[in-house]
N, C-alpha and C. Protein backbone atom coordinates (compact mmCIF):
# COMPACT_ATOMS: atom_id res chain seq x y z
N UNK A 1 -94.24 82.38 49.47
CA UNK A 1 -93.33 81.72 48.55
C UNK A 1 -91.99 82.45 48.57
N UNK A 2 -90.99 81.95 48.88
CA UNK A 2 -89.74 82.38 48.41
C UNK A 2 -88.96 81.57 47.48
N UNK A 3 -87.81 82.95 47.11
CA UNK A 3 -87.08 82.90 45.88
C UNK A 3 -85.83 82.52 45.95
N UNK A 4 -85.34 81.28 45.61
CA UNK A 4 -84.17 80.56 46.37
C UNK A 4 -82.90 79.90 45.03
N UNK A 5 -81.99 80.64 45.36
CA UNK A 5 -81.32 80.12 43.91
C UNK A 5 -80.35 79.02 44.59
N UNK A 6 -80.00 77.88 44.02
CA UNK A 6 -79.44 76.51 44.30
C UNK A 6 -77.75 76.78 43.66
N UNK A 7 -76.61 76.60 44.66
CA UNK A 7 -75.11 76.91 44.01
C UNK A 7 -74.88 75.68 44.04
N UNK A 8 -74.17 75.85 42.98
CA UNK A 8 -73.65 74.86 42.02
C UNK A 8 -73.09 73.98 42.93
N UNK A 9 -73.22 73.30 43.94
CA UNK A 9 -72.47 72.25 44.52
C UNK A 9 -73.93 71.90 45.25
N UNK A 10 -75.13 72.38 45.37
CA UNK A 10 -75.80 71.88 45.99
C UNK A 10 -77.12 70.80 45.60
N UNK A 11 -77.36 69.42 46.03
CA UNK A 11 -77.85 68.46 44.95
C UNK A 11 -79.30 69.57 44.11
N UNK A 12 -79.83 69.21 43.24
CA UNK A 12 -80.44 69.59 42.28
C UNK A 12 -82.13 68.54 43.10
N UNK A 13 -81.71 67.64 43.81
CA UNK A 13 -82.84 67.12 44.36
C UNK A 13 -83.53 68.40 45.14
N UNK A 14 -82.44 69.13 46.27
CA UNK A 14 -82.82 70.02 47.12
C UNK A 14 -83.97 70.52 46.40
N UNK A 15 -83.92 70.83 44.98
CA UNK A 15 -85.08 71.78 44.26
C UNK A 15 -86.35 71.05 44.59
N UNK A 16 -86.56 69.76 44.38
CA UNK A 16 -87.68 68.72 43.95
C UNK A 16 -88.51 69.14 45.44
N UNK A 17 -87.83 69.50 46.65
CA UNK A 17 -88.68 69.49 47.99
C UNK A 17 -89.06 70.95 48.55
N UNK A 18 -88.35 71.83 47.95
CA UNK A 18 -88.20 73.35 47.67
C UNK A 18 -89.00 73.48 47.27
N UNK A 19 -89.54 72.87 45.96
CA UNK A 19 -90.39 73.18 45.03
C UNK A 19 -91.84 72.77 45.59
N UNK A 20 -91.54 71.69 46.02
CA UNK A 20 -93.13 70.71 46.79
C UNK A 20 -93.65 71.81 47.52
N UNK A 21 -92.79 72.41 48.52
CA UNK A 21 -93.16 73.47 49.65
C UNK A 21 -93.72 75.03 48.58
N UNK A 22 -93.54 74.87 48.02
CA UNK A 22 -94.41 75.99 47.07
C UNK A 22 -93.24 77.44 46.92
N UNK A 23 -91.82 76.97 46.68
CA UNK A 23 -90.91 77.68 46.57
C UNK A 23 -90.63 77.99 44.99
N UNK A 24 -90.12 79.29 44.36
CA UNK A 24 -89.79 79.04 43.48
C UNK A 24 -87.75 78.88 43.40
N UNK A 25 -87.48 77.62 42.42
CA UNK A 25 -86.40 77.58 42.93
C UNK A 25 -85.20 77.37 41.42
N UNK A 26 -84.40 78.25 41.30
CA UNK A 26 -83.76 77.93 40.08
C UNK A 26 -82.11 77.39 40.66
N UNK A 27 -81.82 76.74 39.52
CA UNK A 27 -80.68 75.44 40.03
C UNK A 27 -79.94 75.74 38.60
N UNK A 28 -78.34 76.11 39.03
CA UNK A 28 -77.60 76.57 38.74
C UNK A 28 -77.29 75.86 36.91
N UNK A 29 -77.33 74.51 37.19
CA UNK A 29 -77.06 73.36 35.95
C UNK A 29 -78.37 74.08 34.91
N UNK A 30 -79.73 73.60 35.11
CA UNK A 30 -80.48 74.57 34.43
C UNK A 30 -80.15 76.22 33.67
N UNK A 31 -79.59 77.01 34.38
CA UNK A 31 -79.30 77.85 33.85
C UNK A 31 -77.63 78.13 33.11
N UNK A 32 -77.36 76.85 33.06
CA UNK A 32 -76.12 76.90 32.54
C UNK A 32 -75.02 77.68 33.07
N UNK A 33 -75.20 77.95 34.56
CA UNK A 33 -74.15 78.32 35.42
C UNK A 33 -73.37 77.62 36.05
N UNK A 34 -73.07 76.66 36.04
CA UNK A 34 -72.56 75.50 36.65
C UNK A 34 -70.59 75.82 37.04
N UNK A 35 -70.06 76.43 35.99
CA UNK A 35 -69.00 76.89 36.07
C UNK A 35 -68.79 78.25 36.55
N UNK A 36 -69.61 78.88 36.65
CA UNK A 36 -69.29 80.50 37.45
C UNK A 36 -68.90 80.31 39.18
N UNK A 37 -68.27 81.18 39.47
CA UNK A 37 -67.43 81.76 40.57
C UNK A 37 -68.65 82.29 41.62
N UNK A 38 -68.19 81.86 42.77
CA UNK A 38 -68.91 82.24 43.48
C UNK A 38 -69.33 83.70 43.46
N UNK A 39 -68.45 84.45 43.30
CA UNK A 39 -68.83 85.84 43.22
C UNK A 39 -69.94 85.96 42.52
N UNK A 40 -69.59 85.55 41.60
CA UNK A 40 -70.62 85.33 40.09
C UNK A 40 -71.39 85.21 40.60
N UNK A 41 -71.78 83.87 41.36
CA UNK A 41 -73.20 83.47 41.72
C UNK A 41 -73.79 84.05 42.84
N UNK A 42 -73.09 84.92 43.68
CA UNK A 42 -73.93 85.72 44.51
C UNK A 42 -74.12 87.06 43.95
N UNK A 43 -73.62 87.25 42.94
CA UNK A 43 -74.01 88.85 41.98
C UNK A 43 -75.31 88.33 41.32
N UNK A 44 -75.40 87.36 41.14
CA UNK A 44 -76.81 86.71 40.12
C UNK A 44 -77.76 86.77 40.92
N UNK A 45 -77.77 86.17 42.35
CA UNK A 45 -78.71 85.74 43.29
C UNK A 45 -79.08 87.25 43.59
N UNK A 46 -78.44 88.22 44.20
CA UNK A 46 -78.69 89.41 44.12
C UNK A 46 -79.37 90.49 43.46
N UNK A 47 -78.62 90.42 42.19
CA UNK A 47 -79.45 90.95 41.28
C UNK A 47 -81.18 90.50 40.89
N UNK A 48 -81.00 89.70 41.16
CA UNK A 48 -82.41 88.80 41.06
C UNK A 48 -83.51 88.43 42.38
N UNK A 49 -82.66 89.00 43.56
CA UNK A 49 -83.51 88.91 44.25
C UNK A 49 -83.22 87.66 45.49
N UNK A 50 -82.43 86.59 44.71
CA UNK A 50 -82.98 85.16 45.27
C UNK A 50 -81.89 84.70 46.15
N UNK A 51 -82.71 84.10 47.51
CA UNK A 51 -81.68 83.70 48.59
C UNK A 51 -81.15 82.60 47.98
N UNK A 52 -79.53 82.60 48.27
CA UNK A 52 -78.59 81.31 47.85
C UNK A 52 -78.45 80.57 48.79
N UNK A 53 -78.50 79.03 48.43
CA UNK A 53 -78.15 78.31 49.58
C UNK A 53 -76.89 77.80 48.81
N UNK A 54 -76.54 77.09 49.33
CA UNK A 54 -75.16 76.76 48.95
C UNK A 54 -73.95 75.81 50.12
N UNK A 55 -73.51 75.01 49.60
CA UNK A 55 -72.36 74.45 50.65
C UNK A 55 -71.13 75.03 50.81
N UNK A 56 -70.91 76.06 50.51
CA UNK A 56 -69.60 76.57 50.41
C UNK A 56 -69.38 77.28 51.49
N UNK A 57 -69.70 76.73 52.80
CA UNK A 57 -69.81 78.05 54.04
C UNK A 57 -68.24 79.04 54.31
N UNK A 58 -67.53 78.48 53.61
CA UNK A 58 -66.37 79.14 53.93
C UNK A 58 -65.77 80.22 53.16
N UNK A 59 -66.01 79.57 51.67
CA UNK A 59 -66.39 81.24 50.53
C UNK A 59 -67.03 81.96 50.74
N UNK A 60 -68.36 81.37 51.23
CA UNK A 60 -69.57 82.24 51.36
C UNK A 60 -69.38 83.61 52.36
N UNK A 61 -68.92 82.80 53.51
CA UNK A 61 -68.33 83.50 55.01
C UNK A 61 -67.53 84.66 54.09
N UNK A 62 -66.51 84.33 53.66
CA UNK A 62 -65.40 85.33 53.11
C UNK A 62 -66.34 86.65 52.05
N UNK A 63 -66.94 85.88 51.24
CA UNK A 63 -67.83 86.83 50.36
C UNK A 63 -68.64 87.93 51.19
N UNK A 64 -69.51 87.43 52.04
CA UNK A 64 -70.15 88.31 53.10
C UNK A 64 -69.85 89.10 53.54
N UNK A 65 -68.75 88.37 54.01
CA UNK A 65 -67.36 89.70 55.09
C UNK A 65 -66.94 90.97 53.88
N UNK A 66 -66.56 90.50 52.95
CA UNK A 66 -66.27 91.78 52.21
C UNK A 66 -67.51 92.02 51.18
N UNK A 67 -68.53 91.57 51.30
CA UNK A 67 -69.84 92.62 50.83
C UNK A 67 -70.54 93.46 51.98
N UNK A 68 -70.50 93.10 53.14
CA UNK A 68 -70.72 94.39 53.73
C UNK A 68 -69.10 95.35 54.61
N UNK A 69 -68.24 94.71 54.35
CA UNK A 69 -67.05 95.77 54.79
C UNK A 69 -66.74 96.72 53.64
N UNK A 70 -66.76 95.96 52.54
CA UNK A 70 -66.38 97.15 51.32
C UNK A 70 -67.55 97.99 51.14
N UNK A 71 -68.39 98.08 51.45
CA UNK A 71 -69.61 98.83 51.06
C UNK A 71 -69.28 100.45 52.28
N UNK A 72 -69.07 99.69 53.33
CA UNK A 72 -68.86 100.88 54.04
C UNK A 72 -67.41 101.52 54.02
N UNK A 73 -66.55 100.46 53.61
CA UNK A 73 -64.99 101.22 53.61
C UNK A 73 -64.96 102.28 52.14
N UNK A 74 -65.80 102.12 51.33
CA UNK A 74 -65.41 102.90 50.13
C UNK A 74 -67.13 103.57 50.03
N UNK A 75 -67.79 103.88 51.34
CA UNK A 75 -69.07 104.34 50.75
C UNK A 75 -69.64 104.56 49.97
N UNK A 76 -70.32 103.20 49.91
CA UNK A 76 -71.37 103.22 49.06
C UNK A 76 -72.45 103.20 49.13
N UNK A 77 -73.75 103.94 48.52
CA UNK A 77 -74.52 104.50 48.99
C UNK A 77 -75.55 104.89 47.63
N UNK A 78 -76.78 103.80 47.52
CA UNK A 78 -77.18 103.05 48.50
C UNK A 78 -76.38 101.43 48.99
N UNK A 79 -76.25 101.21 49.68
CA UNK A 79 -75.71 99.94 49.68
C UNK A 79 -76.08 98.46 49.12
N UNK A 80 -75.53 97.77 48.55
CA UNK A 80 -75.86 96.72 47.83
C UNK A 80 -76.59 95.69 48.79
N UNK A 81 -77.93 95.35 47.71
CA UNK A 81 -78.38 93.80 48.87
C UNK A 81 -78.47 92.66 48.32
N UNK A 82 -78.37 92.05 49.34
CA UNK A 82 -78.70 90.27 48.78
C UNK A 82 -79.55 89.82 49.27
N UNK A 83 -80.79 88.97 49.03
CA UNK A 83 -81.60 88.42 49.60
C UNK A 83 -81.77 87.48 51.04
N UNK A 84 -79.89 87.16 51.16
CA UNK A 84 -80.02 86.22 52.07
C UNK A 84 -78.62 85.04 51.41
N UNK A 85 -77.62 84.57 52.26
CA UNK A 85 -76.70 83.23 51.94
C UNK A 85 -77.37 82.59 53.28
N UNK A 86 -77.68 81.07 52.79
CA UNK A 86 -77.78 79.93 53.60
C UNK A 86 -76.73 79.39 53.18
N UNK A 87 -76.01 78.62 54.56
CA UNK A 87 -75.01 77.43 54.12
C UNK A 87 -75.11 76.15 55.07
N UNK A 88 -75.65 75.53 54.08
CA UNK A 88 -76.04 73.60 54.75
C UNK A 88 -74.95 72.69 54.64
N UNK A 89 -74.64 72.15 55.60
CA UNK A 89 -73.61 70.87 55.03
C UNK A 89 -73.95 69.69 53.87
N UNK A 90 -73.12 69.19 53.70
CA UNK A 90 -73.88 68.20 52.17
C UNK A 90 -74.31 67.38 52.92
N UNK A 91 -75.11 66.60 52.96
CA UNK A 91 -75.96 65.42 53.80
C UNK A 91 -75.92 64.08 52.85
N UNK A 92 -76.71 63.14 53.08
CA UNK A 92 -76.65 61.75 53.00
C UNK A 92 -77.95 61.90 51.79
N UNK A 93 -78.19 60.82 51.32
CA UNK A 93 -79.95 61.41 50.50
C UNK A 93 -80.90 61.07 51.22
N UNK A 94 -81.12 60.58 51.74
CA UNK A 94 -81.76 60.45 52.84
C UNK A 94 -81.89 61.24 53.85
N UNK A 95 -81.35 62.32 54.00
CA UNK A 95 -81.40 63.30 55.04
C UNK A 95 -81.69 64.75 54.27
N UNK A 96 -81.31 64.89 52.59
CA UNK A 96 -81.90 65.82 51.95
C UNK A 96 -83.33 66.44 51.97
N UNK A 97 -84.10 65.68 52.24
CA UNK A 97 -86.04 65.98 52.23
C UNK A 97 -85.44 67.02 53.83
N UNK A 98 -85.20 66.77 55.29
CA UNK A 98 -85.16 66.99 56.10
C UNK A 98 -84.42 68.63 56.03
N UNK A 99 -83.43 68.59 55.03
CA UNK A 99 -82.75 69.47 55.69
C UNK A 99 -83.03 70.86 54.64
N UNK A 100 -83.89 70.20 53.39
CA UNK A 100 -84.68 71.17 52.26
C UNK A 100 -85.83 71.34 53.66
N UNK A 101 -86.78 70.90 54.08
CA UNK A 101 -87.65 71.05 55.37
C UNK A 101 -87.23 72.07 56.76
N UNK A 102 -85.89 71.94 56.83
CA UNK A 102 -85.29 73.11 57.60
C UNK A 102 -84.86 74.40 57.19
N UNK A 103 -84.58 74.55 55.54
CA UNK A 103 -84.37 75.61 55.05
C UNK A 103 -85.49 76.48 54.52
N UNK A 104 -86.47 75.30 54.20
CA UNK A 104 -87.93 75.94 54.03
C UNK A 104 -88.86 76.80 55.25
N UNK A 105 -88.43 75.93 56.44
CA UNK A 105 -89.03 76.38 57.80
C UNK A 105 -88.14 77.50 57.95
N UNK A 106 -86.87 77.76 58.13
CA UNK A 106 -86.29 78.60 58.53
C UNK A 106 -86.34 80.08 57.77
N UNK A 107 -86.90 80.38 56.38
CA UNK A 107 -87.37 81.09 55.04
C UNK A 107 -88.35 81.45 55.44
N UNK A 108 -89.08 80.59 55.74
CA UNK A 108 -90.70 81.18 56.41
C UNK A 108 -90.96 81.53 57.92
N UNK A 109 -90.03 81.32 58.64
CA UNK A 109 -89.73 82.06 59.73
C UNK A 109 -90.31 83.28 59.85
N UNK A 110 -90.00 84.16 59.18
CA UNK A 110 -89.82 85.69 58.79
C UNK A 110 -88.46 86.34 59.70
N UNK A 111 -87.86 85.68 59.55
CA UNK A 111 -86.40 86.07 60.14
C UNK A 111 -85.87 86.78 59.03
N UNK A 112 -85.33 88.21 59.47
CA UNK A 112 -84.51 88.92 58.47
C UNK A 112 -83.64 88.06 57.63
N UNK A 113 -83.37 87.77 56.35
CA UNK A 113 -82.39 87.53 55.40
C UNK A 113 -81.48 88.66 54.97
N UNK A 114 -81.73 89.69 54.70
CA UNK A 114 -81.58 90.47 53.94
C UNK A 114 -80.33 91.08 54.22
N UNK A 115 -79.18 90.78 53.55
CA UNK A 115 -77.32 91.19 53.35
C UNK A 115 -77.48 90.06 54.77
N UNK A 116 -77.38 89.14 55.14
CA UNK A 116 -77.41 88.23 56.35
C UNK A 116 -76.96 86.59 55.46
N UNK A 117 -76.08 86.11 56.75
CA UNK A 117 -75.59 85.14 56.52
C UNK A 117 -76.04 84.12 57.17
N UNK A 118 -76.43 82.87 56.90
CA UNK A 118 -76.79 82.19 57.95
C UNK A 118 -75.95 80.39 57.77
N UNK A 119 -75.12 80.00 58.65
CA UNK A 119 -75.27 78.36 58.59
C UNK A 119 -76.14 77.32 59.46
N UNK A 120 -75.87 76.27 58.86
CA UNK A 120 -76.91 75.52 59.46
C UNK A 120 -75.91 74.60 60.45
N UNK A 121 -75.75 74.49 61.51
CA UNK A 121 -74.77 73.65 62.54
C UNK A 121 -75.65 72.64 63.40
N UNK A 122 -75.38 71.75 63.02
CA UNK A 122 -76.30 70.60 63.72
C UNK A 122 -76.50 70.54 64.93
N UNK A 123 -77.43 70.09 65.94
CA UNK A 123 -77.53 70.77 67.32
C UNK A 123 -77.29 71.97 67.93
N UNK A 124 -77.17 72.85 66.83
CA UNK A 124 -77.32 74.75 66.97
C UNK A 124 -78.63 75.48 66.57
N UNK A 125 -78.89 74.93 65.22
CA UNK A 125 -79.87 75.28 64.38
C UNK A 125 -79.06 76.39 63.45
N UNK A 126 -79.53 77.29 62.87
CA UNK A 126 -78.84 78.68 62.31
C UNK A 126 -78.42 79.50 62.88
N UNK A 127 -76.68 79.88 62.65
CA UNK A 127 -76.41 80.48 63.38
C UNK A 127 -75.85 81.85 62.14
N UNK A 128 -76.31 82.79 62.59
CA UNK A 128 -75.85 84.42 62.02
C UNK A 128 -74.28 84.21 62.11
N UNK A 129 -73.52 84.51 60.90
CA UNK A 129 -72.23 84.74 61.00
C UNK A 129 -71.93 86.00 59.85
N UNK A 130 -70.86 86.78 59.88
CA UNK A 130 -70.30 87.68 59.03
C UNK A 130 -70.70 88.99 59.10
């Protein structure tokens, strides 16, 4: 089972197939985060453990880049972790079951997450960035 927190731009369905697959999955509206900052929401996911998926591949990218550059430019020690950023494109609803099914497969992989970035690029599969 993994621990997968849902950012605020990503449908709230994603949970319903997350959840089927035996994930536990908390969704941002539920916890009345809906307005926090990305930062915000990857300090939460962190602190807590839980990989973020999220559509924001381009904040996300930027966030990454300076959670592991500042860690080593101002040593810090131990260094901060995150469970893991996924970033999916928004899809059709009809293509949601499929692409909650690729994030689930790709989770259970046992592919390192851990301070790791991953997007999802169609005819690539996941590609490591940051």
């Amino acid at each position: 089972m993994a621990e997968i927190y849902l950012d605020a731009d990503v449908d709230a369905v994603f949970a319903v197939y997350l959840r089927g697959a035996g994930n536990l999955v908390l969704i941002t509206a539920e916890l009345g985060r809906r307005r926090a900052y990305d930062e915000e929401q990857l300090a939460f996911a962190a602190q807590r453990g839980l990989i973020l998926v999220t559509h924001n591949a381009d904040d996300y990218l930027l966030l990454q880049r300076a959670w592991r550059h500042w860690a080593d430019r101002w040593s810090v020690d131990p260094r901060p972790v995150h469970a893991g950023i996924l970033a999916v494109p928004q899809v059709l609803d009809n293509r949601i079951a499929p692409m909650a099914q690729a994030i689930n497969e790709f989770i259970r992989s046992g592919v390192s997450l851990q301070n790791r970035y991953y997007v999802w690029i169609p005819g690539r599969d996941w590609v490591q960035k940051g």
